[in-house]
Protein backbone atom coordinates (compact mmCIF):
# COMPACT_ATOMS: atom_id res chain seq x y z
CA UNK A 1 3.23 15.76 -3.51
CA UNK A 2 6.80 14.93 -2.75
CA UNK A 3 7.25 11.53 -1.61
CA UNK A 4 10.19 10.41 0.93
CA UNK A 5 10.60 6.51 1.33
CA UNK A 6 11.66 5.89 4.85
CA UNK A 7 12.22 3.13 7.82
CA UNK A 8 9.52 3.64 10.05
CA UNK A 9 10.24 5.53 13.04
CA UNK A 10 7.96 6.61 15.94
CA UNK A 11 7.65 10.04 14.90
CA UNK A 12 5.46 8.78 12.19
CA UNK A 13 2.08 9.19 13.23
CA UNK A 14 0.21 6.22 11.92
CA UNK A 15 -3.36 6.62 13.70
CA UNK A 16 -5.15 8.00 10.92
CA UNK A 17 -4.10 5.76 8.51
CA UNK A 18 -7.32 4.24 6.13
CA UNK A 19 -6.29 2.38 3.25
CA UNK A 20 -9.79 0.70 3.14
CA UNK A 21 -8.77 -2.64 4.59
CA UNK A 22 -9.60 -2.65 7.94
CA UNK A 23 -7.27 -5.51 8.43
CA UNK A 24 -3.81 -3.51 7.10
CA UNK A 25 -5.10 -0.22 9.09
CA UNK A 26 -5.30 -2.30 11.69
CA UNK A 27 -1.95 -3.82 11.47
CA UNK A 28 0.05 -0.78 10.77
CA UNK A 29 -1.62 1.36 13.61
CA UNK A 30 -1.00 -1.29 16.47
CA UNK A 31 1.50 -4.10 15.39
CA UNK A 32 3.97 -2.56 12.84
CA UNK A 33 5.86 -1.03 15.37
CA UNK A 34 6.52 -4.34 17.73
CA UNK A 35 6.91 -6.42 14.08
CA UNK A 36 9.39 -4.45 13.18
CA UNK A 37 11.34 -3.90 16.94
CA UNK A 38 11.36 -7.73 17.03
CA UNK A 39 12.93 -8.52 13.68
CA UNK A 40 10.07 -10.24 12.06
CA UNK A 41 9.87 -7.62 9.32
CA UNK A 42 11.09 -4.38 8.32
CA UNK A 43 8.35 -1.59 8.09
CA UNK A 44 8.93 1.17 5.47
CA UNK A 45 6.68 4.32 5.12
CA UNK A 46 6.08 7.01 2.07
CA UNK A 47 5.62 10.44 3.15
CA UNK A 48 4.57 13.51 1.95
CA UNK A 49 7.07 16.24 2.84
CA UNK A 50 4.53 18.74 1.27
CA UNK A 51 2.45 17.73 4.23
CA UNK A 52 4.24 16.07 7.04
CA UNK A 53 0.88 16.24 9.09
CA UNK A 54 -1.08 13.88 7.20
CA UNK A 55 0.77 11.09 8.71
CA UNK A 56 2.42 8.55 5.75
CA UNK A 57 0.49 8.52 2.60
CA UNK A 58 1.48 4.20 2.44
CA UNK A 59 3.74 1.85 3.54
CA UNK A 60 5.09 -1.76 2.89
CA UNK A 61 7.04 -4.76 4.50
CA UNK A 62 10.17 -6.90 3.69
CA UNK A 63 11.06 -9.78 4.94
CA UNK A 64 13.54 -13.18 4.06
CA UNK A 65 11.33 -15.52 2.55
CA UNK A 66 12.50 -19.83 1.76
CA UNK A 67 10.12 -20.45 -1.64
CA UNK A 68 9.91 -24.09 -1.90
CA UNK A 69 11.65 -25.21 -5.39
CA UNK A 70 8.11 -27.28 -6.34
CA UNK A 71 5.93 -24.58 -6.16
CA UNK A 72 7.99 -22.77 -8.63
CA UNK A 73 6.81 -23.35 -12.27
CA UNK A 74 8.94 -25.89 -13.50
CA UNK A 75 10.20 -24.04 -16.71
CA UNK A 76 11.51 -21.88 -13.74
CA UNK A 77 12.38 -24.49 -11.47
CA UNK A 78 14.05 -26.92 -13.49
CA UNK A 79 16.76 -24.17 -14.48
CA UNK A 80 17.89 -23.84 -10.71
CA UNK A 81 19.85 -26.10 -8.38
CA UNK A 82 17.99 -28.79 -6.92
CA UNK A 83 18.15 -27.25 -3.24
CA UNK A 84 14.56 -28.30 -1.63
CA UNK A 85 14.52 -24.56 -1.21
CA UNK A 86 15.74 -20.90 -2.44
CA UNK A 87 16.32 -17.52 -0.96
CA UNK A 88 13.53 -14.99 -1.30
CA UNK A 89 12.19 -11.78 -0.29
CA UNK A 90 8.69 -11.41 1.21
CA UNK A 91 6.96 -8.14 0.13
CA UNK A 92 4.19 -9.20 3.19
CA UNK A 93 2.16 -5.81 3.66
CA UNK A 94 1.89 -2.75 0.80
CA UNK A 95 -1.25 -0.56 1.16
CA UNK A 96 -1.51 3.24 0.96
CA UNK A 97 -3.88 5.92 2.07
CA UNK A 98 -7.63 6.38 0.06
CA UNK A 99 -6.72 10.07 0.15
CA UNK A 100 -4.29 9.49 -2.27
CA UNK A 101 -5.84 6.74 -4.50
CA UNK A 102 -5.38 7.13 -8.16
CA UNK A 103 -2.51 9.18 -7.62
CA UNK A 104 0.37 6.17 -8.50
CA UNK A 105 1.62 5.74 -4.76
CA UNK A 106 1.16 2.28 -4.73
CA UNK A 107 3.19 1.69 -8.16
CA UNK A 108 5.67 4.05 -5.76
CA UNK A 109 5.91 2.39 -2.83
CA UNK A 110 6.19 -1.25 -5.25
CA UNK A 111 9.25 0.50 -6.77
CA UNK A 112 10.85 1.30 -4.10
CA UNK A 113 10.13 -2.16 -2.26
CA UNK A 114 11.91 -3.62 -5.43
CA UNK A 115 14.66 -1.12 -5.57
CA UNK A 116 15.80 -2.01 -1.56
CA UNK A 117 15.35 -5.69 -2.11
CA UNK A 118 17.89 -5.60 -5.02
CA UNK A 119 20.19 -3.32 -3.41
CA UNK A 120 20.20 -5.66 -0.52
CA UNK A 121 20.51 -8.50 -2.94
CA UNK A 122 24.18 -7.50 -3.56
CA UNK A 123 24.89 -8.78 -0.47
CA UNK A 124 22.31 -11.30 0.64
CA UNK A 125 21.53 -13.57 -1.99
CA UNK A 126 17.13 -13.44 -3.51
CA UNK A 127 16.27 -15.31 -6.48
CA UNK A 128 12.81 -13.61 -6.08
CA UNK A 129 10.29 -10.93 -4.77
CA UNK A 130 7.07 -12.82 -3.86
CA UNK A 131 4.13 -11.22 -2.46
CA UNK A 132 0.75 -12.25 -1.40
CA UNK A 133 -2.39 -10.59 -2.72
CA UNK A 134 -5.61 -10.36 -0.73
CA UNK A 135 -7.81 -10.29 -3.27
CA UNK A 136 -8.18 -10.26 -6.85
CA UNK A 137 -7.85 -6.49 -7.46
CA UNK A 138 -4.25 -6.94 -5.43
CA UNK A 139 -3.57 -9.74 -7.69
CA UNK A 140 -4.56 -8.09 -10.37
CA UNK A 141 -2.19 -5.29 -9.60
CA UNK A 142 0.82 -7.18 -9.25
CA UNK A 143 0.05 -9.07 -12.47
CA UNK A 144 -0.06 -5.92 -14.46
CA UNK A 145 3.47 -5.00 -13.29
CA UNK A 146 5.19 -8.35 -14.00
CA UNK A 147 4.83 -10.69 -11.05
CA UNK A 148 3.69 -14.33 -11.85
CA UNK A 149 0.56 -16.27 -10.00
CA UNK A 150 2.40 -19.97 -8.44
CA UNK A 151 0.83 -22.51 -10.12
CA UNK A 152 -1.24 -24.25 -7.10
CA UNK A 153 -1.38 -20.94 -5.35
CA UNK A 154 -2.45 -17.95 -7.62
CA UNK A 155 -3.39 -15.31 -4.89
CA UNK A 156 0.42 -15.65 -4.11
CA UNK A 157 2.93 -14.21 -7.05
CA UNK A 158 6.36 -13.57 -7.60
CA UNK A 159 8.93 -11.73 -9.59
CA UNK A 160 12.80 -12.95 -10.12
CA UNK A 161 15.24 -10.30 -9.09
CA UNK A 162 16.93 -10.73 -12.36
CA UNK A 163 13.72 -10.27 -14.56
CA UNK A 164 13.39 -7.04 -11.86
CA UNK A 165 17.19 -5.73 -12.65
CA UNK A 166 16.55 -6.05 -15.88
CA UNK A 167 13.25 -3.93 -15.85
CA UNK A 168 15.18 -1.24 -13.96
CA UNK A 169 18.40 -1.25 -15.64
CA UNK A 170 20.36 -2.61 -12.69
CA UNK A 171 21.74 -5.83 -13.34
């Protein structure tokens, strides 16, 4: 497999896409496209040039995000200005395909999520990556690769951009 992280375009054909959550399938077969031509988020796709029939193999979504200073933790909160809210980035959507479960694509498609986020971070200012995990398995996920529950809201986690530089090297 040979992976290619990409803006979603209409040439990607996203009918056949099953991650197993009828909901995201759902979403990314009938409403990424208009999401994504009105501005409310930015759809990217991971594709298989191997097999550029299959469709994309997963996808995610960014979007600007406000995080509310007090649902911060306050050893984290307490160290920022006291601005009744800071810039973050929403990671709202990331799912890929069952036929390529177990095969690290989602770790992939996290990556390069984080990657974009701090590139665009040079020039638009995110204190944080925060996504929201349907369930516990999602949640679990995200904990294993450094994101934090909110205290009054654990199916909703986050990550600060610096602790994410750091991790890649990129500060």
């Amino acid at each position: 497999m040979r992976l290619v992280f990409e803006a979603l375009a209409s040439a990607h054909d996203r009918r056949g896409f099953r991650c197993g959550v009828p909901a995201l399938d759902r979403w990314f077969q009938e409403q990424a496209g208009q999401e994504e031509r009105r501005n409310v988020t930015r759809v990217f796709v991971a594709v298989d040039r191997e097999d550029n029939d299959a469709g994309p193999v997963g996808f995610y979504t960014l979007g600007m995000f406000a995080l509310a200073l007090g649902d911060l933790p306050p050893e984290i909160s307490r160290k920022l200005p006291r601005y009744p809210e800071v810039p973050a980035t929403l990671i709202g959507r990331l799912a890929r395909a069952e036929r390529v479960k177990g095969l690290g694509v989602g770790e992939l498609l996290l990556a390069d999520a984080v990657k974009r986020i701090l590139l665009a971070a040079r020039a638009v200012a995110t204190f944080a990556i925060v996504v929201d995990a349907k369930d516990e398995k999602a949640a679990s996920f995200y904990r294993i690769l450094g994101f934090v529950p909110f205290p009054r809201r654990p199916s909703r986690l986050f990550l600060p951009t610096a602790t994410a530089a750091a991790a890649l090297g990129t500060r």
